[in-house]
Protein backbone atom coordinates (compact mmCIF):
# COMPACT_ATOMS: atom_id res chain seq x y z
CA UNK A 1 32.38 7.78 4.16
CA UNK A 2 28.96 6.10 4.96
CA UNK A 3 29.50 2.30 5.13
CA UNK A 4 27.90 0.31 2.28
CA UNK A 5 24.24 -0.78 2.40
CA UNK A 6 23.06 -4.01 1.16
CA UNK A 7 19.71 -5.70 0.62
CA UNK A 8 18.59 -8.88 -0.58
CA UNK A 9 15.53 -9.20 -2.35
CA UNK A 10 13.68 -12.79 -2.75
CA UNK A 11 10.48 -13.09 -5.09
CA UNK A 12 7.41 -15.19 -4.54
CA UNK A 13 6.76 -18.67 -6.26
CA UNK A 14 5.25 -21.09 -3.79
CA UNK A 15 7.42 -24.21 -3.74
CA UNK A 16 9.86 -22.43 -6.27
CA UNK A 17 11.49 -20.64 -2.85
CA UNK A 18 13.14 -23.86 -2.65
CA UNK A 19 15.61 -22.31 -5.61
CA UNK A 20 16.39 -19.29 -3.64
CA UNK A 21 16.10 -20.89 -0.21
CA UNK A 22 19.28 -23.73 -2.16
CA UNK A 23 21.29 -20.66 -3.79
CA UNK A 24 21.19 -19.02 -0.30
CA UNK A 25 22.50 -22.37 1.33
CA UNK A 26 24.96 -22.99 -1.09
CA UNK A 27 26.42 -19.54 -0.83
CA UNK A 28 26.57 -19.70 3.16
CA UNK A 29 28.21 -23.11 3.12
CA UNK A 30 31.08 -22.15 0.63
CA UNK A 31 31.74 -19.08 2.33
CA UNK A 32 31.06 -19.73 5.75
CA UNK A 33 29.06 -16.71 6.32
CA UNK A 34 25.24 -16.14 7.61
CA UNK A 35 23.33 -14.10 4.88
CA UNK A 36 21.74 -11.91 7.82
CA UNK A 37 25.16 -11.01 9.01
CA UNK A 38 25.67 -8.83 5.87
CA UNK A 39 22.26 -7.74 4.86
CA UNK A 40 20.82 -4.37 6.29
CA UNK A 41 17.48 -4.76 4.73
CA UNK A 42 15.72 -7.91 3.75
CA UNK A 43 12.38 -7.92 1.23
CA UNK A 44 10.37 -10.80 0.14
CA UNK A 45 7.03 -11.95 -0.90
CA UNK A 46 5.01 -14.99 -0.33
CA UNK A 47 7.47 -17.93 -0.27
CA UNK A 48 10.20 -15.25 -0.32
CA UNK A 49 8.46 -13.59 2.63
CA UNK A 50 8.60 -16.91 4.59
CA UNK A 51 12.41 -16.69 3.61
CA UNK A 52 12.83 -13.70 4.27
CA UNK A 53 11.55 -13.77 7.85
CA UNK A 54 13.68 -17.21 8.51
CA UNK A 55 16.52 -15.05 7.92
CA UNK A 56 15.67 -12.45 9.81
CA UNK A 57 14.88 -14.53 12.93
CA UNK A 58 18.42 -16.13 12.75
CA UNK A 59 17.83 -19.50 10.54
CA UNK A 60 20.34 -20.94 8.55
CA UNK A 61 19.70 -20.67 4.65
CA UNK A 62 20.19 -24.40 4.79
CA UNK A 63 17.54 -24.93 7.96
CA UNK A 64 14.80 -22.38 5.75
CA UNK A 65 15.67 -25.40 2.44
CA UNK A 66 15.01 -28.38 4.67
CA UNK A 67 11.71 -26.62 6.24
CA UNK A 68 10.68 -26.69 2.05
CA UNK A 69 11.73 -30.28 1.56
CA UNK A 70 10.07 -31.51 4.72
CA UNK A 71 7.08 -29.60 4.73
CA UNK A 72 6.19 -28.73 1.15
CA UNK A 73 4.37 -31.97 0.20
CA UNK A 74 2.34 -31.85 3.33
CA UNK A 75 1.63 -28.02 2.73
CA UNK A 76 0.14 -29.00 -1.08
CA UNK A 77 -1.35 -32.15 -0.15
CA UNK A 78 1.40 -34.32 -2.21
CA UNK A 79 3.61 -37.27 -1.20
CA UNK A 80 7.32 -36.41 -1.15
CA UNK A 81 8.86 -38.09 -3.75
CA UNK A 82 10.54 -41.19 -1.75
CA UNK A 83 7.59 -42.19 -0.17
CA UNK A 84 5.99 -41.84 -3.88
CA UNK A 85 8.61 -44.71 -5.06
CA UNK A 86 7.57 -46.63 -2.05
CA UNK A 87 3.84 -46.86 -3.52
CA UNK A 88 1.83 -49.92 -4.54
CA UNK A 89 -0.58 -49.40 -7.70
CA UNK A 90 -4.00 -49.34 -5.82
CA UNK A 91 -2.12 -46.71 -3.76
CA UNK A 92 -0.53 -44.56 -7.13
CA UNK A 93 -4.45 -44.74 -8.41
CA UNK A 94 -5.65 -43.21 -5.32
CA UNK A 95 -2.84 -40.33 -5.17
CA UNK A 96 -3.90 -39.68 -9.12
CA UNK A 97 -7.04 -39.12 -8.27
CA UNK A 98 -6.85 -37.32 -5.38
CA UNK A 99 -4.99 -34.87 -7.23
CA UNK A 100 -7.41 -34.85 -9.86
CA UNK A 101 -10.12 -34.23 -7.03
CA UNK A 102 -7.95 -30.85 -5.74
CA UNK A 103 -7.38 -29.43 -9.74
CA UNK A 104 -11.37 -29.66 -9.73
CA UNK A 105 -11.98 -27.95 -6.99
CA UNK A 106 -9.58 -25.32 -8.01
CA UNK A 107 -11.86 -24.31 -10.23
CA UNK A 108 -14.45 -23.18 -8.11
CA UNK A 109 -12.64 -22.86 -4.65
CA UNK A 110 -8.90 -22.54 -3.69
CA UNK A 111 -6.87 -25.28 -4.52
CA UNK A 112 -5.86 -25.83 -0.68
CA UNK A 113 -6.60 -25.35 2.69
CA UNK A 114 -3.70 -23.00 4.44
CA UNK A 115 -4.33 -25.22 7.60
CA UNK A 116 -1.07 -27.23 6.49
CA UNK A 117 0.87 -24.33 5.74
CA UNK A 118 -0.28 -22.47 9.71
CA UNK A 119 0.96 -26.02 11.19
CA UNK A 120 4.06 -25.61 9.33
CA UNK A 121 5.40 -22.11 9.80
CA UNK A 122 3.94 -22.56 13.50
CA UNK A 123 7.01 -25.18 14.45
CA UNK A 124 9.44 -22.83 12.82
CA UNK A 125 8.55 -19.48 13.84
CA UNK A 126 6.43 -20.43 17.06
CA UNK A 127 5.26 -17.27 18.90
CA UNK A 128 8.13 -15.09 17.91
CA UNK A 129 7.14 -11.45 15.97
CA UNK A 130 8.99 -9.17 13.98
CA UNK A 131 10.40 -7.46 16.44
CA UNK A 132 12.83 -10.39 17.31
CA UNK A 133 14.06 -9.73 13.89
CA UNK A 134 17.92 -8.91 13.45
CA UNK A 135 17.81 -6.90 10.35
CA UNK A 136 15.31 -4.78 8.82
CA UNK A 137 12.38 -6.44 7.03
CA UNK A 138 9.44 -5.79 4.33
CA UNK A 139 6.75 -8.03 3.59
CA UNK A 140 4.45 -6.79 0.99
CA UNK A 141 0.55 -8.21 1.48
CA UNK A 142 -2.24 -6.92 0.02
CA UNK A 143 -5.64 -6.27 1.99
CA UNK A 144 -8.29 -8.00 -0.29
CA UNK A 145 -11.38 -5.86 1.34
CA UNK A 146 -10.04 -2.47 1.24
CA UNK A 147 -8.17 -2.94 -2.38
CA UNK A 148 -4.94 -1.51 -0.76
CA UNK A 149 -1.32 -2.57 -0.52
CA UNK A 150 -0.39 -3.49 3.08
CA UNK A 151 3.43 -4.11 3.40
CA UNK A 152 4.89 -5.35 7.18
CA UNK A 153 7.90 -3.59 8.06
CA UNK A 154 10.14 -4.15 11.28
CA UNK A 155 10.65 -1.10 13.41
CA UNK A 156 13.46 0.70 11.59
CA UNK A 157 11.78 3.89 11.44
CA UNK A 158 9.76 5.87 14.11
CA UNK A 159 6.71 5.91 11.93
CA UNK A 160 6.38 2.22 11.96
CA UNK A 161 5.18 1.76 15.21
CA UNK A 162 2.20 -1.43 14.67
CA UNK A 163 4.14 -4.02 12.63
CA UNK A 164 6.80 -5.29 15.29
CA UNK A 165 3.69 -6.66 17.44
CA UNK A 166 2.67 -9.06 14.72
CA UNK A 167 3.66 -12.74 14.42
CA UNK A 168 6.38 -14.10 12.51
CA UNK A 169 3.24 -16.73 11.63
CA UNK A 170 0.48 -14.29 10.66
CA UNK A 171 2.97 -12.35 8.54
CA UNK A 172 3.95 -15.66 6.67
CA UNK A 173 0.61 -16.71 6.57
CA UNK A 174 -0.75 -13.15 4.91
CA UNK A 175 1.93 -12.67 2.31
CA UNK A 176 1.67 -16.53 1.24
CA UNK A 177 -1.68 -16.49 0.84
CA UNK A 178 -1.93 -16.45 -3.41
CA UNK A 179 -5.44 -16.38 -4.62
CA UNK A 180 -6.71 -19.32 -6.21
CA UNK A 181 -4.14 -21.75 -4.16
CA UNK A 182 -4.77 -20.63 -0.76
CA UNK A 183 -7.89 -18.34 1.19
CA UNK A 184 -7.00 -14.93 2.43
CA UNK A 185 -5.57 -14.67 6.18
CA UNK A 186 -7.27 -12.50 8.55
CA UNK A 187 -4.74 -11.32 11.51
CA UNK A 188 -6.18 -10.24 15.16
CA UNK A 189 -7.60 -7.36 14.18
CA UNK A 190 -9.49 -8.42 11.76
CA UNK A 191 -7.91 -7.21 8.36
CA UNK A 192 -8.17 -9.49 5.76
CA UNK A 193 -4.85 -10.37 3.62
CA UNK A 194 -3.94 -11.93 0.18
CA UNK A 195 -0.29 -12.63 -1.16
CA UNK A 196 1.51 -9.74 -1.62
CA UNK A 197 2.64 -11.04 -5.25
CA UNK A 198 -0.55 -9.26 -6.67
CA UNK A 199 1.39 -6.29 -6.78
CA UNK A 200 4.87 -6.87 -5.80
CA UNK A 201 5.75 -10.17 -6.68
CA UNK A 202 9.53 -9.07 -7.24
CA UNK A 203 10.08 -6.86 -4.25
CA UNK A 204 12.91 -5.54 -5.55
CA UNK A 205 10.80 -1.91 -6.23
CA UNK A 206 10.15 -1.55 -2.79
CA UNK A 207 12.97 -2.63 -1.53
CA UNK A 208 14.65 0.25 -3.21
CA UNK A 209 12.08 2.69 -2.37
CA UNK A 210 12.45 1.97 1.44
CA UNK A 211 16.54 1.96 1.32
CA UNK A 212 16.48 5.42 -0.62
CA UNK A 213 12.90 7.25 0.23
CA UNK A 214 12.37 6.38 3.98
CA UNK A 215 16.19 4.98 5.62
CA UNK A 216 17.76 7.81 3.56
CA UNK A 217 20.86 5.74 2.56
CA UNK A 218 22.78 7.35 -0.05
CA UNK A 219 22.38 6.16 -3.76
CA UNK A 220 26.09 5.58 -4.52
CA UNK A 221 26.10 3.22 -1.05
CA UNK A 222 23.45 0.92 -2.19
CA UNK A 223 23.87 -2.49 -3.65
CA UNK A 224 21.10 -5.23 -4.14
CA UNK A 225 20.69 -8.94 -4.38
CA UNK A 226 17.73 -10.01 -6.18
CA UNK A 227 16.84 -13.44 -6.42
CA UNK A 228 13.96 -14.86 -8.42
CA UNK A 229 12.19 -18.35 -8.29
CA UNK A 230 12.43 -19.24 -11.96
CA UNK A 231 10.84 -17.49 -14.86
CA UNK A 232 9.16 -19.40 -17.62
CA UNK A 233 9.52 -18.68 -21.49
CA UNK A 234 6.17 -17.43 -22.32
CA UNK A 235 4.92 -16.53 -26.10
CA UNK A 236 3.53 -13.58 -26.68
CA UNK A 237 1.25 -13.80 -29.52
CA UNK A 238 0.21 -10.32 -31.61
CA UNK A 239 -3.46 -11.51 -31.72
CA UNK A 240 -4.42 -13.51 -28.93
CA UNK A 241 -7.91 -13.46 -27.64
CA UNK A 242 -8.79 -14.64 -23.87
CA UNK A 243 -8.77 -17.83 -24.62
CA UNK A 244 -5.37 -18.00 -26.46
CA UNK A 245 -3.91 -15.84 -23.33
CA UNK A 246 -6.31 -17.66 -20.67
CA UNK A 247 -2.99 -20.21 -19.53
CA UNK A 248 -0.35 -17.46 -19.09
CA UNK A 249 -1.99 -14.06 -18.36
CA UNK A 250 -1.07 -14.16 -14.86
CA UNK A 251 2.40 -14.71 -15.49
CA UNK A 252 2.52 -12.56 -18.12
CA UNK A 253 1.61 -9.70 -15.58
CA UNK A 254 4.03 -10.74 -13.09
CA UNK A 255 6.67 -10.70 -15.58
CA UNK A 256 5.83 -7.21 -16.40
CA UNK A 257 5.73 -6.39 -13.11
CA UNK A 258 8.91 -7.79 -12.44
CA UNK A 259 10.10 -5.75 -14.85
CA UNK A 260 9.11 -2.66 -13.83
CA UNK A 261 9.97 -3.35 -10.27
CA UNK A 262 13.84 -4.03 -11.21
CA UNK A 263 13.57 -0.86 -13.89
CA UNK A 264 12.52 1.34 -10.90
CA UNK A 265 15.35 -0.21 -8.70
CA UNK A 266 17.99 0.57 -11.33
CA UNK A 267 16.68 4.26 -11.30
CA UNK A 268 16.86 4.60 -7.32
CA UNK A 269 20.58 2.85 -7.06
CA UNK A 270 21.86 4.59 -10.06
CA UNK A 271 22.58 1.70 -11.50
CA UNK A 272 24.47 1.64 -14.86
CA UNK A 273 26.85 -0.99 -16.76
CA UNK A 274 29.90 1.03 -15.41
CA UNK A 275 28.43 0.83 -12.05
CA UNK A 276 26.69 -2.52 -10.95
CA UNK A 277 23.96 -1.68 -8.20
CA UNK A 278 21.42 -4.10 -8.56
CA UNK A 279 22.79 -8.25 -8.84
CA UNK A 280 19.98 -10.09 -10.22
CA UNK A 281 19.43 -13.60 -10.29
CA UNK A 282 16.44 -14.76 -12.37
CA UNK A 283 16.74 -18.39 -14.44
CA UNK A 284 14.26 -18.95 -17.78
CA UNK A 285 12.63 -22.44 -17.32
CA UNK A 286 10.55 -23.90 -20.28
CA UNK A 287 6.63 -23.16 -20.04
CA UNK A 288 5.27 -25.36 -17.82
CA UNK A 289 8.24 -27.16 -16.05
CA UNK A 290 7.54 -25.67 -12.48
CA UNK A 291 4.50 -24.80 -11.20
CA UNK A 292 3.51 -23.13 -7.73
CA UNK A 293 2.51 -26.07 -6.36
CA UNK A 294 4.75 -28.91 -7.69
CA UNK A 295 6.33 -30.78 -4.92
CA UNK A 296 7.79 -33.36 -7.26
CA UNK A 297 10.33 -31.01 -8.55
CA UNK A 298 11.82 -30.26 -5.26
CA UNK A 299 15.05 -32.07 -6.11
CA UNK A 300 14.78 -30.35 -9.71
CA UNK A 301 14.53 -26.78 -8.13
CA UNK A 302 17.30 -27.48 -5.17
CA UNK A 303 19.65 -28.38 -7.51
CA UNK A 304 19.14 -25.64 -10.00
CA UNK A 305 19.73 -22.92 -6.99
CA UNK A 306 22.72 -24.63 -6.09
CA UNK A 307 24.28 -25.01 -9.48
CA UNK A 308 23.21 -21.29 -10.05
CA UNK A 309 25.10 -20.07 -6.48
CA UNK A 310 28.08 -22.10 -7.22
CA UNK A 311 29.21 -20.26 -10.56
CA UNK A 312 28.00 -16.78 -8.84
CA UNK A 313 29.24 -17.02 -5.32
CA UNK A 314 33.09 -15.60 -5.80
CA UNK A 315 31.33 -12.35 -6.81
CA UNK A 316 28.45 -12.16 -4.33
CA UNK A 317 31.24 -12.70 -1.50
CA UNK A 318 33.18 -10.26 -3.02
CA UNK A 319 30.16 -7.76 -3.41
CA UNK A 320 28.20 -8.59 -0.75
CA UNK A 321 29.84 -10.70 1.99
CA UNK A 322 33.21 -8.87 2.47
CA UNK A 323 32.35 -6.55 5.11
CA UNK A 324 29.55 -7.32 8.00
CA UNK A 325 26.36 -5.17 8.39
CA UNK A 326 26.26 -2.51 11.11
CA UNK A 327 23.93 -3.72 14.22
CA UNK A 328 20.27 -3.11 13.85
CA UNK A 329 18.35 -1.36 16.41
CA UNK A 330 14.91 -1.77 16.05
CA UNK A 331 12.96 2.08 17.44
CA UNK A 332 10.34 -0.14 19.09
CA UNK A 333 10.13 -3.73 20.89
CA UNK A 334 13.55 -4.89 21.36
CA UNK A 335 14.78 -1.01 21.89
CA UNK A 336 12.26 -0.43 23.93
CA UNK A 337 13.21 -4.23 26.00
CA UNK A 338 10.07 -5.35 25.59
């Protein structure tokens, strides 16, 4: 019998990949065990891209959290929080508005520069590219002048025979780039990218499409990991014009989405209450308590992905730890020892 297949699936959320990036940590450090080592197939998007590609390029869930901690304020122009403490009052005023000045300009222009974010993911990844990757990877992007889903995909089938060449950094860079916080990415030749969250914000979809449409692994040999960034309880009201809806449209649409994309997963895996295929992690925050940006509630969302992992971990392990992926191969690059 054909040896079990697991993925793990990571959605976006900015600085809310610090939950995921804390449950992943916490996991690894109870059981002892590298996430990679048991995953055949990783997906994520935007900050669960960047994860996502830590993982595959042999990071430690823990070294992918303390990238987030160190880095996130400097990414979104924010203080970390002990150096916040440390402030005097002419110093708090200036900080206020400063962050008043970037909410204005947010209006008109994106929120941020991604110059912070290159710098960042630059020290981590450095020059390495997919192909250095030791399990299979998808990245969903989104290519902003042709209107068309672009998804990076390591070399794990002979069709795929571009993606392995590109950066660890551009990939980051073009997934993470959400509209409205951060410009679109252009890569070396030239094509234009925005986060891939505009139309798979929860890979999960995809993920499942690749494992069963394209790798060919058998339904009843599939099991998934999905892990979300936090989900806010949004109203719905039955009459709401633009302006009622104006504050939570776009999350509205990525809930649906998310919904969809763990519907179709369900379908793929044949999953059913009598047999589990798809282990989804999603936690319902109030509206408004994290946003994409908020580097104050690092400690907030670290210790919520933690406290999450620690009640779940005895049945991931059992699930999805107990026996060790089979080696990956990649057609191209490292096959091919280049």
């Amino acid at each position: 019998m054909e040896q079990m297949r697991r993925i793990l699936s990571i959605d976006g959320g900015g600085i809310k990949g610090v939950l995921p990036a804390a449950f992943l940590a916490t996991v690894e450090e109870i059981t002892g065990k590298r996430i990679v080592d048991y995953f055949d197939l990783i997906a994520g998007t935007s900050t669960g891209g960047i994860i996502a590609l830590g993982l595959g390029l042999g990071l430690t869930a823990r070294e992918i959290l303390t990238f987030y901690e160190k880095e996130g304020p400097k990414i979104f122009l924010q203080p970390d929080h002990d150096a916040e403490n440390g402030m005097s009052f002419w110093q708090r005023i200036k900080q206020i508005c400063r962050q008043k000045t970037i909410s204005a300009r947010g209006l008109v222009f994106c929120k941020y520069d991604h110059q912070a974010l290159l710098e960042a993911v630059e020290k981590v990844f450095d020059q390495r590219t997919l192909a250095e990757s030791c399990t299979r990877l998808i990245i969903p992007a989104f290519d902003r002048q042709r209107r068309e889903v672009h998804v990076f995909k390591t070399a794990h089938h002979p069709r795929f025979v571009l993606d392995w060449r590109e950066r660890a950094v551009d990939v980051a860079m073009a997934t993470a780039a959400a509209p409205t916080y951060l410009p679109s990415y252009s890569l070396e030749s030239g094509i234009s990218l925005v986060d891939g969250g505009i139309w798979a914000n929860n890979p999960v979809g995809i993920a499942a499409v690749e494992a069963v449409g394209v790798l060919r692994w058998p339904q009843d040999r599939i099991c998934i990991l999905s892990i979300g960034c936090s989900e806010e309880l949004i109203d719905i009201p039955a009459r709401a014009g633009k302006l009622g809806l104006a504050k939570s449209v776009a999350d509205i649409f990525l809930m649906g989405q998310s919904r969809s994309a763990t519907g179709i997963a369900k379908i793929l895996t044949g999953h059913a209450e009598n047999n589990r295929r798809l282990y989804r992690f999603q936690h319902s925050v109030r509206d408004g308590e994290f946003d994409l940006d908020s580097t104050s509630r690092i400690s907030a969302l670290k210790g919520l992905g933690s406290a999450i992992a620690r009640e779940a971990v005895s049945e991931i392990e059992d699930v999805f730890l107990d026996e060790r992926r089979s080696d990956f191969v990649s057609y191209y690059g490292k096959a091919a020892g280049i």
